[in-house]
Protein backbone atom coordinates (compact mmCIF):
# COMPACT_ATOMS: atom_id res chain seq x y z
CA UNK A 1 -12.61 2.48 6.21
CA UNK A 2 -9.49 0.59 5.57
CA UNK A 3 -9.83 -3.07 6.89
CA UNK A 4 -6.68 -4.06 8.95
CA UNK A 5 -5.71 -7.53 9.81
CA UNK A 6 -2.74 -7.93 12.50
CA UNK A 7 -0.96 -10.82 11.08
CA UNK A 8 0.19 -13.45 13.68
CA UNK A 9 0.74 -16.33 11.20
CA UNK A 10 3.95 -18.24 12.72
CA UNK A 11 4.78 -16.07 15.41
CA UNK A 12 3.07 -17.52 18.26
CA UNK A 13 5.91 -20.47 17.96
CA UNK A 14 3.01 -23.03 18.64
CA UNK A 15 2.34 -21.36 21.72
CA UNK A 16 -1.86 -20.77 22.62
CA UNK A 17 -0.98 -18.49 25.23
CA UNK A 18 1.31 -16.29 23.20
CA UNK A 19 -1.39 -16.27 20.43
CA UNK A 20 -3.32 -14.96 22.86
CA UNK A 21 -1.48 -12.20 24.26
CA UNK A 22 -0.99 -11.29 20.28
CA UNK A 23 -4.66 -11.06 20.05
CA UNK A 24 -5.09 -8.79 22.85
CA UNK A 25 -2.19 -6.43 21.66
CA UNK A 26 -4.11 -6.56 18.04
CA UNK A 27 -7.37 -5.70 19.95
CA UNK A 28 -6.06 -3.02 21.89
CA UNK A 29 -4.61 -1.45 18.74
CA UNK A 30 -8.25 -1.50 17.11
CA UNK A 31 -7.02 -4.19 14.31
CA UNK A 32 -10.41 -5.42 12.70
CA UNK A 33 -8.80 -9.08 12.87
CA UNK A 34 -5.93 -11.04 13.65
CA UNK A 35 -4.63 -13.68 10.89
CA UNK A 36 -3.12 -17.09 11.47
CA UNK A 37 -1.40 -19.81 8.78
CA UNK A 38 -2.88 -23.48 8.50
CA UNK A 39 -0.53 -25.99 6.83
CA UNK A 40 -0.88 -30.27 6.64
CA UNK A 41 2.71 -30.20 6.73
CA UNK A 42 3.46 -33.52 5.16
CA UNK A 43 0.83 -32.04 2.01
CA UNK A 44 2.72 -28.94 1.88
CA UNK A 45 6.68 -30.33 2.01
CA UNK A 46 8.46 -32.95 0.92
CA UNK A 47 9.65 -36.20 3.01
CA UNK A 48 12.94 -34.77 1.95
CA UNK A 49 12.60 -31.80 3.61
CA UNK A 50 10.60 -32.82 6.56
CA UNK A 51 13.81 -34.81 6.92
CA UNK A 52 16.32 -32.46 6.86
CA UNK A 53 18.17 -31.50 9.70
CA UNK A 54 17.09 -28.15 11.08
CA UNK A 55 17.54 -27.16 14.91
CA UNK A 56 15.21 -25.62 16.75
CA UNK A 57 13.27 -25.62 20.21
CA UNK A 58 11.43 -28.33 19.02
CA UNK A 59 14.55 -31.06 17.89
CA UNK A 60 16.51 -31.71 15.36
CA UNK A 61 14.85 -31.93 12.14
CA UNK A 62 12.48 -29.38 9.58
CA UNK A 63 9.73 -32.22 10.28
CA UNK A 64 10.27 -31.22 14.43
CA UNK A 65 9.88 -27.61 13.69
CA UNK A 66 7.22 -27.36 11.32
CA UNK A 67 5.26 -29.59 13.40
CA UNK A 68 5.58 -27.76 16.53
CA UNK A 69 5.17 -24.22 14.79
CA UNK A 70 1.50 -25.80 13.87
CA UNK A 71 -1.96 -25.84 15.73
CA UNK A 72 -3.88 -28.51 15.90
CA UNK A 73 -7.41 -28.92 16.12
CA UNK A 74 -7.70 -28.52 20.15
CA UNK A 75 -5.87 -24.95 19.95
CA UNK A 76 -7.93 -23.91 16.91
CA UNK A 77 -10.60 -24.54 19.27
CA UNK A 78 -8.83 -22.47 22.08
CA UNK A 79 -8.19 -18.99 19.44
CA UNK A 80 -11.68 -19.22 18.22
CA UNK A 81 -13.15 -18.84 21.75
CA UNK A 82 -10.94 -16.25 22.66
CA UNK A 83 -11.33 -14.19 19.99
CA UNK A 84 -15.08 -14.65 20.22
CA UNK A 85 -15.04 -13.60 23.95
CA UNK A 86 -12.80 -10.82 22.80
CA UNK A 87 -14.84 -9.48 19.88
CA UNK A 88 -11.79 -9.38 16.97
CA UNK A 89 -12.44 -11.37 14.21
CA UNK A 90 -10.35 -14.31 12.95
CA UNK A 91 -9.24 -15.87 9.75
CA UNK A 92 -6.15 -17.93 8.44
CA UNK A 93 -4.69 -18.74 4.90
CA UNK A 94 -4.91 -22.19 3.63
CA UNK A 95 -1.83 -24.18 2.43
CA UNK A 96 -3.47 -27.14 1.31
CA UNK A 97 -6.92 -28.28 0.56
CA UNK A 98 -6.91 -30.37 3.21
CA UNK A 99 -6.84 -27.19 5.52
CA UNK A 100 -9.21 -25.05 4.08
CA UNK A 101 -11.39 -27.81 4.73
CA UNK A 102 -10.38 -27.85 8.25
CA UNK A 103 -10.86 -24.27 8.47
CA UNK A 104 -14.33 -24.86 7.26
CA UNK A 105 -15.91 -25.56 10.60
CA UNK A 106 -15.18 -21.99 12.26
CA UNK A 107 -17.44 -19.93 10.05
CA UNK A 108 -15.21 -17.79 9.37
CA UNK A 109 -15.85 -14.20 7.28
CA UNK A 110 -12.95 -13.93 5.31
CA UNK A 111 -10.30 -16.21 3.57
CA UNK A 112 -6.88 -15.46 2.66
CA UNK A 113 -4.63 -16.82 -0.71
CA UNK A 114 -0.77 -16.54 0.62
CA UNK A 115 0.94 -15.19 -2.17
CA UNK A 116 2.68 -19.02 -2.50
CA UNK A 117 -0.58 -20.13 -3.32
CA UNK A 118 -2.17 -18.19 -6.10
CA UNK A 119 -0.85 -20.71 -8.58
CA UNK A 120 -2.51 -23.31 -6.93
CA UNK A 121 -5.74 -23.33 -8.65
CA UNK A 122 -7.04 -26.62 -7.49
CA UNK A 123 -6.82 -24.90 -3.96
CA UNK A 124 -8.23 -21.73 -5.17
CA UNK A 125 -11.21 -23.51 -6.51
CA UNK A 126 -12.03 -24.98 -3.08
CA UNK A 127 -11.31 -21.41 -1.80
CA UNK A 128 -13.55 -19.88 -3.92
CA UNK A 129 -16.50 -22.38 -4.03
CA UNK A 130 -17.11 -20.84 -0.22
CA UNK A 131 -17.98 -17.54 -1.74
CA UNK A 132 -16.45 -15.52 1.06
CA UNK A 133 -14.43 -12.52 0.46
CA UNK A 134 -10.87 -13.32 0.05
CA UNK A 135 -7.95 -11.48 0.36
CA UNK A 136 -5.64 -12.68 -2.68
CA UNK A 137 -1.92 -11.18 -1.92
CA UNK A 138 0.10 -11.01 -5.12
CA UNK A 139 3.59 -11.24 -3.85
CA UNK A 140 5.98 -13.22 -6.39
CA UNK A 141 3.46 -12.92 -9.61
CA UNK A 142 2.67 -12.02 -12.74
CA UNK A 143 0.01 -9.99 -14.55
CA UNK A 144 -0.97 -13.17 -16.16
CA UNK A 145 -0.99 -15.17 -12.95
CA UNK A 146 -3.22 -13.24 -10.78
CA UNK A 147 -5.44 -12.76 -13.77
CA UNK A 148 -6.05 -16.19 -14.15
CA UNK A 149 -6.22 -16.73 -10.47
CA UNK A 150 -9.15 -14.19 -10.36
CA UNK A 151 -10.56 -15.84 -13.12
CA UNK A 152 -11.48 -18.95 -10.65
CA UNK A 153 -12.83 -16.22 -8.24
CA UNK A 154 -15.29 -15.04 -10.71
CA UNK A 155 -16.54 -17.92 -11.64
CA UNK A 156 -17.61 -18.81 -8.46
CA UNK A 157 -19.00 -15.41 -7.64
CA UNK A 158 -16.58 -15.06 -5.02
CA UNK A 159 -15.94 -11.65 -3.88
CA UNK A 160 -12.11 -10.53 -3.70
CA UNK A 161 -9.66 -8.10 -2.98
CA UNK A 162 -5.55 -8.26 -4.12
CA UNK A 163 -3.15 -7.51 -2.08
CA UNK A 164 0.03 -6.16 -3.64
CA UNK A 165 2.80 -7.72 -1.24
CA UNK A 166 6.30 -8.26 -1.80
CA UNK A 167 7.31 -11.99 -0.26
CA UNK A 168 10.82 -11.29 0.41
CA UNK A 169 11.30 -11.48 4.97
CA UNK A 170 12.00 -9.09 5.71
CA UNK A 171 11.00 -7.18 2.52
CA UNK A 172 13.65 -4.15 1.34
CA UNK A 173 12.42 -0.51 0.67
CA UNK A 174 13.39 -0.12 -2.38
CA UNK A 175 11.60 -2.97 -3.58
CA UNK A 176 8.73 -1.71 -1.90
CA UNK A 177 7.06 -0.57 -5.54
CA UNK A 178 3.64 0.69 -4.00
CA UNK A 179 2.54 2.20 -7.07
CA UNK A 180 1.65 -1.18 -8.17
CA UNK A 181 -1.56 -0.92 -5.78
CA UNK A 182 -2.40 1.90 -8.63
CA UNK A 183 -1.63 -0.84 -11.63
CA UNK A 184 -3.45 -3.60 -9.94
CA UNK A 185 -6.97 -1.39 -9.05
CA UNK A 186 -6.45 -0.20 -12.65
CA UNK A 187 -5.65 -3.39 -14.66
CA UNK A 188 -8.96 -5.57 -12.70
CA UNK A 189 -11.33 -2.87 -11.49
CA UNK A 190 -11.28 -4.14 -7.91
CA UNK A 191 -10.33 -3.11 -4.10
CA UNK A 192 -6.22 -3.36 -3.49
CA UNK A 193 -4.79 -3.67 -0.35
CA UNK A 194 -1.06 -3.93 0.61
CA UNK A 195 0.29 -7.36 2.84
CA UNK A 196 3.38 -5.80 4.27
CA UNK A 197 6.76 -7.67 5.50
CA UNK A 198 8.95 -4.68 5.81
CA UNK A 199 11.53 -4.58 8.88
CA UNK A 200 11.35 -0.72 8.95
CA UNK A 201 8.08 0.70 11.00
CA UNK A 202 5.49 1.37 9.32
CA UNK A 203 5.66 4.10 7.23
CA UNK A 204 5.03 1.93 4.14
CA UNK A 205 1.65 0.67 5.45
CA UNK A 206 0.38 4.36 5.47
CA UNK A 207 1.64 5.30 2.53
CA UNK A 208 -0.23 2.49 0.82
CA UNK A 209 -3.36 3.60 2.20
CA UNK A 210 -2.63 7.23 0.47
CA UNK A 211 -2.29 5.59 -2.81
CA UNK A 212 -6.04 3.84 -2.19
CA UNK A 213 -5.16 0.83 -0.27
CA UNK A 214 -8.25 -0.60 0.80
CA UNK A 215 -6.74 -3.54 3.50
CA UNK A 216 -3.41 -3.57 5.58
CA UNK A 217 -1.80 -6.79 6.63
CA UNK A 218 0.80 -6.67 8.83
CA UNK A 219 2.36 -9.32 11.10
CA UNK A 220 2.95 -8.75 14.57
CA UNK A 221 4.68 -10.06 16.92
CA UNK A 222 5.60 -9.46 21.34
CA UNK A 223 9.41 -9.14 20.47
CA UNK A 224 11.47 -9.15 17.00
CA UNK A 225 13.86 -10.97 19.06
CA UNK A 226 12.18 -14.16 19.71
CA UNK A 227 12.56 -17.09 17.60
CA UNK A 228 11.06 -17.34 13.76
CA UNK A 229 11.76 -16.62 10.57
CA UNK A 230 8.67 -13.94 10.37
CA UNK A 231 9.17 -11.98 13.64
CA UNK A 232 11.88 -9.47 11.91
CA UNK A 233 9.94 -8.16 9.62
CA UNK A 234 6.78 -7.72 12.52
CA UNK A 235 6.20 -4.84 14.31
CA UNK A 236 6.23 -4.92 18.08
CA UNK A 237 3.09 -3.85 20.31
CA UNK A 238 3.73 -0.09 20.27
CA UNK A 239 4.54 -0.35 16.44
CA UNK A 240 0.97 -1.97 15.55
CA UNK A 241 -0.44 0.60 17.86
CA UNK A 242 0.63 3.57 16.29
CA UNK A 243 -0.16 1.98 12.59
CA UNK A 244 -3.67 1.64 13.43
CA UNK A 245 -3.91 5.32 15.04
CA UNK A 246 -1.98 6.57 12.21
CA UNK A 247 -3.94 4.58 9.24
CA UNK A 248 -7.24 6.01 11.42
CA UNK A 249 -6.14 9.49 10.71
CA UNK A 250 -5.29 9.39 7.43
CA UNK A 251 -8.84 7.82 6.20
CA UNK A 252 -9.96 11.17 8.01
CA UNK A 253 -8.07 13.07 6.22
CA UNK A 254 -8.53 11.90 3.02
CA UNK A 255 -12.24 11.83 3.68
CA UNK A 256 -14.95 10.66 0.70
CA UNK A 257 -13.84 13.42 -2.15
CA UNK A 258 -16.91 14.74 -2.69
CA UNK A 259 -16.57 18.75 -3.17
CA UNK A 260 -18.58 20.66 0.08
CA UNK A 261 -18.98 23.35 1.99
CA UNK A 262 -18.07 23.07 5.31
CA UNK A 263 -20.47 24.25 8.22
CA UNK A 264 -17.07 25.40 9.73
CA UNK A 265 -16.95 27.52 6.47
CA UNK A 266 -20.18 29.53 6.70
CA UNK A 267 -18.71 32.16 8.90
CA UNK A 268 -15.50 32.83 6.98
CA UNK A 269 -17.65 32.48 3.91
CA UNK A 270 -19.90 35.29 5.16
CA UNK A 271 -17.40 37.20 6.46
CA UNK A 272 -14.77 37.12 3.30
CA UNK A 273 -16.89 36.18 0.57
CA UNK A 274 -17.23 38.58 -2.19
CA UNK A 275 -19.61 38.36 -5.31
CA UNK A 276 -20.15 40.30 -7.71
């Protein structure tokens, strides 16, 4: 069965109690977990651009709305709860090393590689040292980049999965390219999934999962209209709803490929059959 993560990352603008009604919309849809975004901001940007002047709800600088877009240890503490009381798993993707450590002390199933970080091997290795599976989106790489990324993976033993992604916000059809799923499965003889950051529906999603797509990760959000550079290209409640139902039916239809007969079929067969 596909595995589907509702992807809150950013969009809960630093807000518990936003991340929370996310989680319940993610639960309600039947989302097997919900996906945040841990960053030590002054490890992942510059002083320069911490500085820069930027305005948002939180003042007047990058610095002001990085910080405030981030959870600190206390509201960590607050999602893990609810989403234990809730029964939906939780994970997040590391920016730094210094947060997958954090990240560490949740016992978590899963890890995540952000496409912006598969080149960053010294995080990988940390990554992959936990020997959880790890969802390893591919958006902005090479071939030889992701080969050499799963190269850390393997030596650790560390079970993976790609995740063909495109890292534009919001992503355009046409550069959708879903076949690469196909050229991924077929070029490292693993599970592909698709990390989605489309603005249109969700159409894309369940097409992916016709071409094999093991995973769908797709971000979410309680109204494209609200502040953030990610909630465009997130579907609303009713949108992650009827990806989930829809993503549902087509693993029924596509079933396990193995050539049967029906019991539905007897009858006819009975009835119609001829051999001679």
């Amino acid at each position: 069965m596909v595995f589907i993560t509702a992807e809150i990352g950013i969009n809960h603008n630093g807000d518990t109690d936003i991340a929370k009604q996310l989680i319940d919309i993610a639960k309600a849809a039947g989302c097997d977990a919900v996906k945040f975004q841990k960053r030590t901001i002054t490890k992942v940007y510059s002083k320069e651009v911490l500085d820069s002047p930027r305005e948002s709800m939180w003042g007047t600088t990058t610095r002001d709305q990085k910080l405030g877009l981030e959870f600190n240890e206390e509201q960590y503490n607050i999602i893990d709860t609810y989403c234990k009381q809730n029964g939906i798993e939780w994970y997040a993707s590391s920016w730094d090393i210094d947060s997958q450590l954090f990240l560490r002390k949740y016992n978590l199933k899963h890890n995540k590689v952000a496409s912006a970080m598969i080149t960053n091997h010294k995080l990988l290795e940390i990554i992959a040292e936990e020997e959880k599976y790890t969802f390893i989106s591919t958006g902005m790489s090479t071939i030889d980049e992701i080969k050499e990324a799963i190269q850390i993976f393997k030596k650790h033993n560390c079970p993976f999965e790609l995740q063909h992604s495109n890292s534009s916000y919001p992503m355009k059809i046409e550069e959708a390219n879903l076949r690469c799923i196909e050229t991924l499965r077929e070029e490292f003889g693993c599970n592909v999934g698709y990390s989605g950051h489309e603005a249109i529906g969700y159409i894309i999603c369940v097409s992916a999962v016709l071409l094999g797509a093991t995973s769908i990760e797709r971000h979410i959000t309680l109204d494209r209209s609200m502040y953030g550079s990610d909630q465009a290209a997130s579907l609303e409640p009713a949108g992650i709803i009827r990806l989930v139902r829809d993503i549902r039916t087509v693993d029924k239809i596509l079933g396990d490929g193995v050539k049967k007969v029906w019991p539905s079929e007897v009858p006819v067969m009975k009835k119609l059959r001829v051999t001679t």
